[in-house]
Protein backbone atom coordinates (compact mmCIF):
# COMPACT_ATOMS: atom_id res chain seq x y z
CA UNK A 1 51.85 -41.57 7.71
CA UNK A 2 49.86 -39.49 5.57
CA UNK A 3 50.45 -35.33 6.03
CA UNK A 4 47.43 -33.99 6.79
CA UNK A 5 47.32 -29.70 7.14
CA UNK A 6 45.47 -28.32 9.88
CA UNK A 7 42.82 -27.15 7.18
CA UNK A 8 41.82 -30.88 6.47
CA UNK A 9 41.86 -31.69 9.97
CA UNK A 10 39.34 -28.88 10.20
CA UNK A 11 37.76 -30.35 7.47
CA UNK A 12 37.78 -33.50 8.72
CA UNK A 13 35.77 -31.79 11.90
CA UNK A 14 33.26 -30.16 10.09
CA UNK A 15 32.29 -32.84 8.65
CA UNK A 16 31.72 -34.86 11.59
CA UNK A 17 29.52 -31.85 12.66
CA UNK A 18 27.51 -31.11 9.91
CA UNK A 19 23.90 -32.28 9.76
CA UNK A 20 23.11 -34.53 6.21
CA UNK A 21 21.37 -32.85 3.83
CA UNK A 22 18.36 -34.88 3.66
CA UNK A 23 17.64 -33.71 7.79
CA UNK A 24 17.15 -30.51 6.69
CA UNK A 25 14.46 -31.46 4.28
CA UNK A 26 12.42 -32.74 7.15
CA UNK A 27 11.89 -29.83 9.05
CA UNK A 28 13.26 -27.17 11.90
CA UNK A 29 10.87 -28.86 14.36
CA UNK A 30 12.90 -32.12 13.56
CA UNK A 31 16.28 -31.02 14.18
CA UNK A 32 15.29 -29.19 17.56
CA UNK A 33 13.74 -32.73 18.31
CA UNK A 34 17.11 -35.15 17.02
CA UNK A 35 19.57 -33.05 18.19
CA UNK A 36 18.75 -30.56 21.23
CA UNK A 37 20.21 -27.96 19.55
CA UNK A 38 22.00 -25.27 21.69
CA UNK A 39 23.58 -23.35 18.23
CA UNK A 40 21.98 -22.16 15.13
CA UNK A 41 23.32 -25.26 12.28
CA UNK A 42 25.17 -23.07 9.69
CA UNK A 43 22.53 -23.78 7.30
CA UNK A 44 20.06 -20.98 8.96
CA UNK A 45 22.73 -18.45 9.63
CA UNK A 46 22.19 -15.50 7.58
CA UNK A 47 24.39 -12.98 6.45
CA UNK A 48 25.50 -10.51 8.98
CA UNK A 49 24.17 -7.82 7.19
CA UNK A 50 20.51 -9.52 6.98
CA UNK A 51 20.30 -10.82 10.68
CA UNK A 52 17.44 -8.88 12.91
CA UNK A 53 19.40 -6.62 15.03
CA UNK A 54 18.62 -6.27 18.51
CA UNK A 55 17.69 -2.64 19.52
CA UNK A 56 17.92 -1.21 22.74
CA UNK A 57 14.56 -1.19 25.13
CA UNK A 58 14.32 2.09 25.16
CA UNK A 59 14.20 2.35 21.28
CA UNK A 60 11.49 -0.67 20.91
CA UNK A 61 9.10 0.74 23.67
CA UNK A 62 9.17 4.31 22.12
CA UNK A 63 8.05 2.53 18.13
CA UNK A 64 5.65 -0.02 20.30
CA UNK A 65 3.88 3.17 21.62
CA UNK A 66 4.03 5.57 18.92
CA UNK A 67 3.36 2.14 16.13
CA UNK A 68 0.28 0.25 17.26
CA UNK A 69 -0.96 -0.98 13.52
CA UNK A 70 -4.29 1.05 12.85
CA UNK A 71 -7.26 -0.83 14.22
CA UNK A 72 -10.57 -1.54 11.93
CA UNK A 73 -13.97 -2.14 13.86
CA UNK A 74 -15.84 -4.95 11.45
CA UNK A 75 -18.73 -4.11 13.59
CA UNK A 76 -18.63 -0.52 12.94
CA UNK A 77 -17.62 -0.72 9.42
CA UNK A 78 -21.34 -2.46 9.22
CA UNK A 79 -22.71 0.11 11.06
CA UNK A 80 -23.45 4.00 10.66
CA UNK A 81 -19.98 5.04 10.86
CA UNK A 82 -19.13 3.17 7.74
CA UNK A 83 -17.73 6.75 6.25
CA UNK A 84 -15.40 6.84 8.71
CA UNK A 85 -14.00 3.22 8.72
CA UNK A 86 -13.63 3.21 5.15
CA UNK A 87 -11.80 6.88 5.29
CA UNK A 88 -9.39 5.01 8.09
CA UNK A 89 -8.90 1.74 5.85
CA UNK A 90 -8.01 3.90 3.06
CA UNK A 91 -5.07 5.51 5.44
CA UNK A 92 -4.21 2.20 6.73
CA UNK A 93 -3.64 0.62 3.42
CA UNK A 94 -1.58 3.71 1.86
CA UNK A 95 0.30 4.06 5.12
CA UNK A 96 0.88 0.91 6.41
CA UNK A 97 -0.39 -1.91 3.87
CA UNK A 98 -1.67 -3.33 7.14
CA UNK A 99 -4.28 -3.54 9.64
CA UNK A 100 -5.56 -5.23 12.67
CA UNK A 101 -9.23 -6.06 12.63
CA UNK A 102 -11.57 -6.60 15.45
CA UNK A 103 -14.81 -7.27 16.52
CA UNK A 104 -14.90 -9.73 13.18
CA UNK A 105 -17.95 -11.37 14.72
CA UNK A 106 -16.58 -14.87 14.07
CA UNK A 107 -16.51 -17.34 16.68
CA UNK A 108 -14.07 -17.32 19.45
CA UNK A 109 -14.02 -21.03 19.74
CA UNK A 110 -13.22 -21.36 15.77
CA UNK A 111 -10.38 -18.96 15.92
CA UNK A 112 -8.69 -20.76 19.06
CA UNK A 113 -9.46 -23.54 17.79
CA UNK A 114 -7.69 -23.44 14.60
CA UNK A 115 -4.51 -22.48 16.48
CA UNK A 116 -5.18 -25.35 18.99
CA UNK A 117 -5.79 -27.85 16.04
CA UNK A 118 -2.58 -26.33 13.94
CA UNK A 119 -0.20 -26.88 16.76
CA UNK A 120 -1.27 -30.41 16.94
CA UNK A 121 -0.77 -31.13 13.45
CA UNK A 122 3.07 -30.30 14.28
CA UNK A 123 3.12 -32.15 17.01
CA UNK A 124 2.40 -35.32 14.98
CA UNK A 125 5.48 -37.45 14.36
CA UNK A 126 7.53 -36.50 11.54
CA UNK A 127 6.06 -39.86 9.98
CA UNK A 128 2.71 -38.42 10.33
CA UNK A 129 3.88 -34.87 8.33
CA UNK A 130 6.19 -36.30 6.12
CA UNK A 131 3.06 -38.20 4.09
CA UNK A 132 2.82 -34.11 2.94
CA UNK A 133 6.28 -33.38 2.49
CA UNK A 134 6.73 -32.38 -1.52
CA UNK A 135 8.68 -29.90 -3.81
CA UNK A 136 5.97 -29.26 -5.49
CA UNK A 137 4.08 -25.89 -5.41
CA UNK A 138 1.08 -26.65 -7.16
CA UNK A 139 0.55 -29.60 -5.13
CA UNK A 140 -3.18 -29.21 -3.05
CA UNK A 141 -1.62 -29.75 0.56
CA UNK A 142 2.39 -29.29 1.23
CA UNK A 143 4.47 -29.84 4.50
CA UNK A 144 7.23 -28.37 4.25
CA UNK A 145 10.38 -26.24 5.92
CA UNK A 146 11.97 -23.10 4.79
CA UNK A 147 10.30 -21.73 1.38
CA UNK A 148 12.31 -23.74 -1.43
CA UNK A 149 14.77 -26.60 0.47
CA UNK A 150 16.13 -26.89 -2.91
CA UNK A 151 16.71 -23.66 -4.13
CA UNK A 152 17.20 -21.13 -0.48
CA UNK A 153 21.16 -19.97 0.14
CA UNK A 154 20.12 -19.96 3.74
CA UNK A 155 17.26 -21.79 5.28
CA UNK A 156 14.10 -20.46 7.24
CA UNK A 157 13.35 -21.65 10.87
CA UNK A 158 9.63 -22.37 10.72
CA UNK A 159 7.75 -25.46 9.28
CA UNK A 160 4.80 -25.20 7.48
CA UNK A 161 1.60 -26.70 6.09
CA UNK A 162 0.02 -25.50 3.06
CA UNK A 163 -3.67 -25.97 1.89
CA UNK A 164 -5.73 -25.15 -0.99
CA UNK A 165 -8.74 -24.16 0.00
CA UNK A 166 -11.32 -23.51 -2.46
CA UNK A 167 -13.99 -24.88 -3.48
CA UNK A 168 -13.54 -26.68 -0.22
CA UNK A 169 -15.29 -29.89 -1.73
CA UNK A 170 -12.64 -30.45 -3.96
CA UNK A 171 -9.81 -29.71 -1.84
CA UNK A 172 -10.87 -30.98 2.23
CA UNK A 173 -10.63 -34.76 1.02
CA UNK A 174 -6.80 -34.32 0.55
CA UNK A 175 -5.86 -32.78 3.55
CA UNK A 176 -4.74 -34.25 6.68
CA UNK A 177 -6.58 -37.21 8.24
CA UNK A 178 -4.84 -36.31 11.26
CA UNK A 179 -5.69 -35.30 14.25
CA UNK A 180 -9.01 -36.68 14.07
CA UNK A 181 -10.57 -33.23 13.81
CA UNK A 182 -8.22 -31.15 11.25
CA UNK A 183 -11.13 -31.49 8.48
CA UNK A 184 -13.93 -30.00 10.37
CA UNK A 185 -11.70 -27.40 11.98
CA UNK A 186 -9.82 -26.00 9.32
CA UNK A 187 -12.76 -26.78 6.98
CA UNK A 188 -14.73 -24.04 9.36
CA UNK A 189 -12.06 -21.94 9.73
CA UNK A 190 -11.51 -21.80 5.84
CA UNK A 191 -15.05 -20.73 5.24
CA UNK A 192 -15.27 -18.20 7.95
CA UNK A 193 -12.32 -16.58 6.87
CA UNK A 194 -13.43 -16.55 3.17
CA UNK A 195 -17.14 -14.80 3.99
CA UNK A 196 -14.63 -12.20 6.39
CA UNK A 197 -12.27 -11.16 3.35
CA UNK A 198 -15.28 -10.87 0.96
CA UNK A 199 -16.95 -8.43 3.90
CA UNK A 200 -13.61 -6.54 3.95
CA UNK A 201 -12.59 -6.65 0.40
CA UNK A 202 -15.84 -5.06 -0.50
CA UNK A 203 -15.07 -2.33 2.01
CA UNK A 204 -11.86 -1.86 0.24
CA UNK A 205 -13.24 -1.53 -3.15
CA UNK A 206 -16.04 0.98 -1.55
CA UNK A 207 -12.83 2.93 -0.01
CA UNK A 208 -11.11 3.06 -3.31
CA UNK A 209 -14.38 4.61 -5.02
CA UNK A 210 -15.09 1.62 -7.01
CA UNK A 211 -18.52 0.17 -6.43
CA UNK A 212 -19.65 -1.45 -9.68
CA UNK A 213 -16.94 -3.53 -10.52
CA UNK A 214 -17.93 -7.20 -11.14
CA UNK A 215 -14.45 -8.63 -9.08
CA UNK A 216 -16.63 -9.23 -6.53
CA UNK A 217 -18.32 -12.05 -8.15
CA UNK A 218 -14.96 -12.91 -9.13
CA UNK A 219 -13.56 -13.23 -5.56
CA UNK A 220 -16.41 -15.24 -4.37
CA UNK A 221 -14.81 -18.21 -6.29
CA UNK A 222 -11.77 -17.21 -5.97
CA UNK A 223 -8.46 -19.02 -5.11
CA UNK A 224 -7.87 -19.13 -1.17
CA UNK A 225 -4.64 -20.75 0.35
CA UNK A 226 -4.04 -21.11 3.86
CA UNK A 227 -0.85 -21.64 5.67
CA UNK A 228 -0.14 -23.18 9.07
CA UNK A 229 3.46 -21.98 10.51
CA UNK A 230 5.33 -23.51 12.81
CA UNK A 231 7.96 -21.66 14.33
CA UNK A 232 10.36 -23.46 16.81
CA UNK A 233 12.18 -21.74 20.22
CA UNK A 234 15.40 -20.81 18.18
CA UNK A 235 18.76 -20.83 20.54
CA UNK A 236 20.37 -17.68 19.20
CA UNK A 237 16.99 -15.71 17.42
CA UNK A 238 19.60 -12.75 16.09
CA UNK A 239 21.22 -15.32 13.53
CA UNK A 240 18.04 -16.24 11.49
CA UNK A 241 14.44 -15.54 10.52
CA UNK A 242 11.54 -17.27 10.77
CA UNK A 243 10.77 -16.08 7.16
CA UNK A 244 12.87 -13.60 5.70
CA UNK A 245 11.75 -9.80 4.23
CA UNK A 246 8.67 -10.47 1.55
CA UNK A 247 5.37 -9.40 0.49
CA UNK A 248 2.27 -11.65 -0.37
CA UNK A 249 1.30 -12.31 -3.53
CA UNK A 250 -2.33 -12.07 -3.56
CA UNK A 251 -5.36 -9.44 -2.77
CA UNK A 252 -5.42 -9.54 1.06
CA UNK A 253 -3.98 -11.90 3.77
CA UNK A 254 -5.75 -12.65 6.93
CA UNK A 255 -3.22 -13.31 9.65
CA UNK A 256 -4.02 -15.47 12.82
CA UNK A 257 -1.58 -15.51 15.57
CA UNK A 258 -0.83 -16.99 18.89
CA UNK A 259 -0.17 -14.91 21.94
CA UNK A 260 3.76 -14.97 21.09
CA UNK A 261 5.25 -11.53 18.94
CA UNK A 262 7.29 -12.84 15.98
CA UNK A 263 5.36 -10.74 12.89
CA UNK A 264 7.51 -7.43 12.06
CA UNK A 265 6.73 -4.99 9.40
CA UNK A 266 8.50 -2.21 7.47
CA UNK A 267 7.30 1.16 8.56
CA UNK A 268 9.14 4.21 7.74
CA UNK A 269 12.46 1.90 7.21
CA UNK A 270 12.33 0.27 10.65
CA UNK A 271 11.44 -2.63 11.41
CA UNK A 272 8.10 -2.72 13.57
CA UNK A 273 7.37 -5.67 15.79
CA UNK A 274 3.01 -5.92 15.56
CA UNK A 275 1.59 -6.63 19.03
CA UNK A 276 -0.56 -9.47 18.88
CA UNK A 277 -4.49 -8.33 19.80
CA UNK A 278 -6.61 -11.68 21.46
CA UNK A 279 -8.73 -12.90 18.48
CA UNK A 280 -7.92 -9.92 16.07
CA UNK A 281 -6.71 -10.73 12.64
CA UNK A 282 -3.97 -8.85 11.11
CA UNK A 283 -4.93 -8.05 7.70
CA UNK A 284 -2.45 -7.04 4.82
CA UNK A 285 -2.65 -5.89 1.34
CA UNK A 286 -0.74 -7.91 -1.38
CA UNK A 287 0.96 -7.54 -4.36
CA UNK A 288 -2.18 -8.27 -6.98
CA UNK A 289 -4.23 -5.56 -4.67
CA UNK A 290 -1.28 -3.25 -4.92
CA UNK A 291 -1.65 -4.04 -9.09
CA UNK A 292 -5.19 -4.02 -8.59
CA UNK A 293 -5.14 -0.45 -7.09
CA UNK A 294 -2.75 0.98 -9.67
CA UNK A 295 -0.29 1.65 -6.95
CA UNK A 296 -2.75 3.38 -4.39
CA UNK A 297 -2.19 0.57 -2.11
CA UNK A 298 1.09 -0.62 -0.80
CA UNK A 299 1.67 -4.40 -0.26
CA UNK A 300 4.07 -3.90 2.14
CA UNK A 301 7.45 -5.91 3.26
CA UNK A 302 7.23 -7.81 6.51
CA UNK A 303 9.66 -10.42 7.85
CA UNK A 304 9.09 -13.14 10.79
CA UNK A 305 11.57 -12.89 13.82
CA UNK A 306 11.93 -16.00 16.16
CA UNK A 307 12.24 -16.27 20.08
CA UNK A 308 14.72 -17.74 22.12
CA UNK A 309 11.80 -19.23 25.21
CA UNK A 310 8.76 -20.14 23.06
CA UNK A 311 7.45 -21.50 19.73
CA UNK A 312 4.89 -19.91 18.01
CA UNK A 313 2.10 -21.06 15.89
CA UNK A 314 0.59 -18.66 13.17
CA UNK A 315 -2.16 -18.99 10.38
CA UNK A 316 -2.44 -17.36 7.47
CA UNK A 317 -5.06 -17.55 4.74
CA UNK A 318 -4.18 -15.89 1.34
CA UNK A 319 -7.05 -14.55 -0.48
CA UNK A 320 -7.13 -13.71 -4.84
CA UNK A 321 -9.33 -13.92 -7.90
CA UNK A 322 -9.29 -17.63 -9.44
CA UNK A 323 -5.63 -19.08 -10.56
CA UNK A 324 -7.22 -18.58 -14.31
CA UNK A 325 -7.93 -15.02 -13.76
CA UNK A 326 -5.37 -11.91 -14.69
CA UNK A 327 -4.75 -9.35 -12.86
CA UNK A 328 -4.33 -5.83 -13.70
CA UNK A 329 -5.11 -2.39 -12.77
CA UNK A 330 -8.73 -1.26 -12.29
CA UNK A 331 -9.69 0.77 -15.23
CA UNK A 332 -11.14 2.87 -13.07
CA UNK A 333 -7.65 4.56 -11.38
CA UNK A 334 -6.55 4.50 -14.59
CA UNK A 335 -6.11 8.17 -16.41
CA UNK A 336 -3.64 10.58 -17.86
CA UNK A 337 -2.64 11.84 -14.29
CA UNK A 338 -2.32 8.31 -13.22
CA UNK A 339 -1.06 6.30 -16.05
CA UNK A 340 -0.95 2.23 -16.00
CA UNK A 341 1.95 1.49 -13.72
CA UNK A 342 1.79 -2.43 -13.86
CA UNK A 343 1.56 -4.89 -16.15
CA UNK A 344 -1.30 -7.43 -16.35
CA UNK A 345 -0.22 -10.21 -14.37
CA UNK A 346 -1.81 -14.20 -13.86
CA UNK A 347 -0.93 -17.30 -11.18
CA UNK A 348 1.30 -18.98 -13.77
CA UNK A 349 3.17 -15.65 -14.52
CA UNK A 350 3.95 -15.82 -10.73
CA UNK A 351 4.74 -19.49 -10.38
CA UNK A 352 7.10 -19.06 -12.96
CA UNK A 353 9.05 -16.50 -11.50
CA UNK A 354 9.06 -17.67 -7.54
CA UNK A 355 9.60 -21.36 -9.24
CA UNK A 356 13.09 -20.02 -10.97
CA UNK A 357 14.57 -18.41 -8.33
CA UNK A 358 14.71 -17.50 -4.30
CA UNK A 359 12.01 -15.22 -3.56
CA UNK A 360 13.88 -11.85 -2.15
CA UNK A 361 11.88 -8.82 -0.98
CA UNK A 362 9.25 -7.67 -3.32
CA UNK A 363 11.40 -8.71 -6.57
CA UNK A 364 7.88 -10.23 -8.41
CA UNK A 365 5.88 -7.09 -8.23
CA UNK A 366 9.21 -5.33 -9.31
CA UNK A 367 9.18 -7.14 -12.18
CA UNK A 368 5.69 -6.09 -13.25
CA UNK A 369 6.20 -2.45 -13.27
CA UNK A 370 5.55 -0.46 -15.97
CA UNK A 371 8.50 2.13 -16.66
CA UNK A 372 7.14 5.46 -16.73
CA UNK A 373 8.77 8.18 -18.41
């Protein structure tokens, strides 16, 4: 008989339990499904030194209290006290890069209803989904898992679904067919959410004392992408992440999330879990605002952590100028105190870069800083 060591007996094992490489290309939500997973697959398992740690109750309950993300009032930012909202934006984008907004006077039913309507879409069979499934990033509507299948050392647990979203005309005949009333949802959703980030992003301007700046025209057609996540029950959360540590590329993100915690952000090096507020967006600033501002305004690092009981469903809908635009640093904060700190940046400049290599951290905006002397 052949010798065979104990390491290819191992091997041997292994291979028996490892999952084929084209499973993983169809999705978390599909190998929870196939296999009734009661272990992480080796795939997600990230380094030890990466993994969310689990702190003691004592230590999360005293950052819950003393961390609740600074709340904006959209009805009192329209109000009289506009001076004071806009002097409490300013803090929460320098401090935080990240705000929770209320009283946004949009719908209830469109808001629940676009989490409703998203969790469906996952629930479709993988036959269903996979009609979306592509590498490629440009593509108008992508299903997909992880961030890059093909290029990610270790794998994300969520699914997603990604739509381009302006003009809606254009875009709403590619999208899913299914269920029966994704179209008109989303297609709602999409619009409501774009006349709430103008609202906002004119605040923000205001807040950073510029107020005559054509961008605003700009951002009326520009580029809006939204993203449906999908983030399994995970059977040992302190392995992986639903998405790793990264920032967002573009002017603002408007975050929708069910009732389950998963979003954390980087405050003060610790990681801060963000209490989900009923029918409250969480709002952040990203990188091009963070260009945009000349470095007055922090995009800020935040990370997805998964739960061991229940799935969760999130929506977010990333808001720029148009893909043709650049992007560069208002004239307007620029002076000898404050020199130029980034260089002009434009979409392709950024597909490029996340196209070459695994997104880590906030490596892109990195690599648009000016050195200063």
């Amino acid at each position: 008989p052949i010798y065979r060591s104990p390491a290819m007996a191992l091997n041997e094992q292994k291979g028996k339990d490892d999952i084929p490489e084209s499973q993983y290309q169809k999705g978390v939500k599909q190998l929870c499904e196939k296999g009734h997973l009661n272990a992480v697959p080796k795939n997600y398992i990230l380094p030890v030194s990466e993994r969310p740690t689990k702190s003691s109750v004592e230590d999360t309950n005293v950052v819950k209290q003393n961390l609740q993300l600074p709340i904006i009032d959209f009805a009192e930012l329209l109000g009289p006290n506009r001076p004071q909202v806009l002097q409490s934006l300013a803090n929460a984008c320098q401090q935080y890069g990240f705000f929770q907004l209320v009283n946004h006077c949009m719908l209830e039913d469109v808001v629940r209803s676009m989490i409703d309507v998203s969790g469906r879409f996952f629930d479709l069979p993988l036959e269903e989904r996979a009609k979306y499934m592509t590498t490629d990033m440009r593509a108008p509507v992508r299903c997909g898992t992880s961030f890059s299948q093909t290029k990610d050392t270790v794998l994300c647990w969520r699914d997603f679904l990604k739509l381009l979203c302006h003009p809606l005309p254009d875009f709403l005949p590619h999208w899913p067919a299914s269920p029966v009333d994704f179209r008109k949802v989303v297609g709602t959703y999409a619009e409501e959410t774009k006349h709430l980030f103008l609202v906002v992003m004119d605040a923000i301007l205001e807040s950073l004392g510029i107020m005559e700046d054509n961008i605003l025209k700009d951002f009326e057609n520009g580029s809006q992408m939204m993203v449906a996540n999908f983030y399994p029950a995970c059977p040992q959360p302190d392995l992986t992440l639903g998405i790793p540590p990264h920032s967002d590329y573009g002017f603002l993100t408007l975050l929708l999330q069910d009732e389950v915690e998963g979003l954390q952000i980087q405050h003060q090096d610790k990681w801060i879990t963000v209490q989900p507020i009923p029918n409250a967006f969480v709002v952040n600033v990203g990188d091009h605002l963070e260009i945009y501002s000349n470095g007055k305004y922090k995009s800020v690092l935040h990370r997805v952590v998964v739960n061991e009981a229940k799935s969760r469903v999130s929506v977010a809908s990333l808001h720029s100028l148009p893909f043709n635009c650049t992007v560069r640093p208002s004239p307007k904060l620029v002076d000898e105190a404050n020199p130029k700190r980034y260089m002009d940046t434009d979409f392709r400049t950024f597909l490029a870069y996340v196209s070459s290599r695994e997104p880590k951290k906030k490596d892109f905006l990195e690599s648009r800083k000016v050195a200063l002397n």
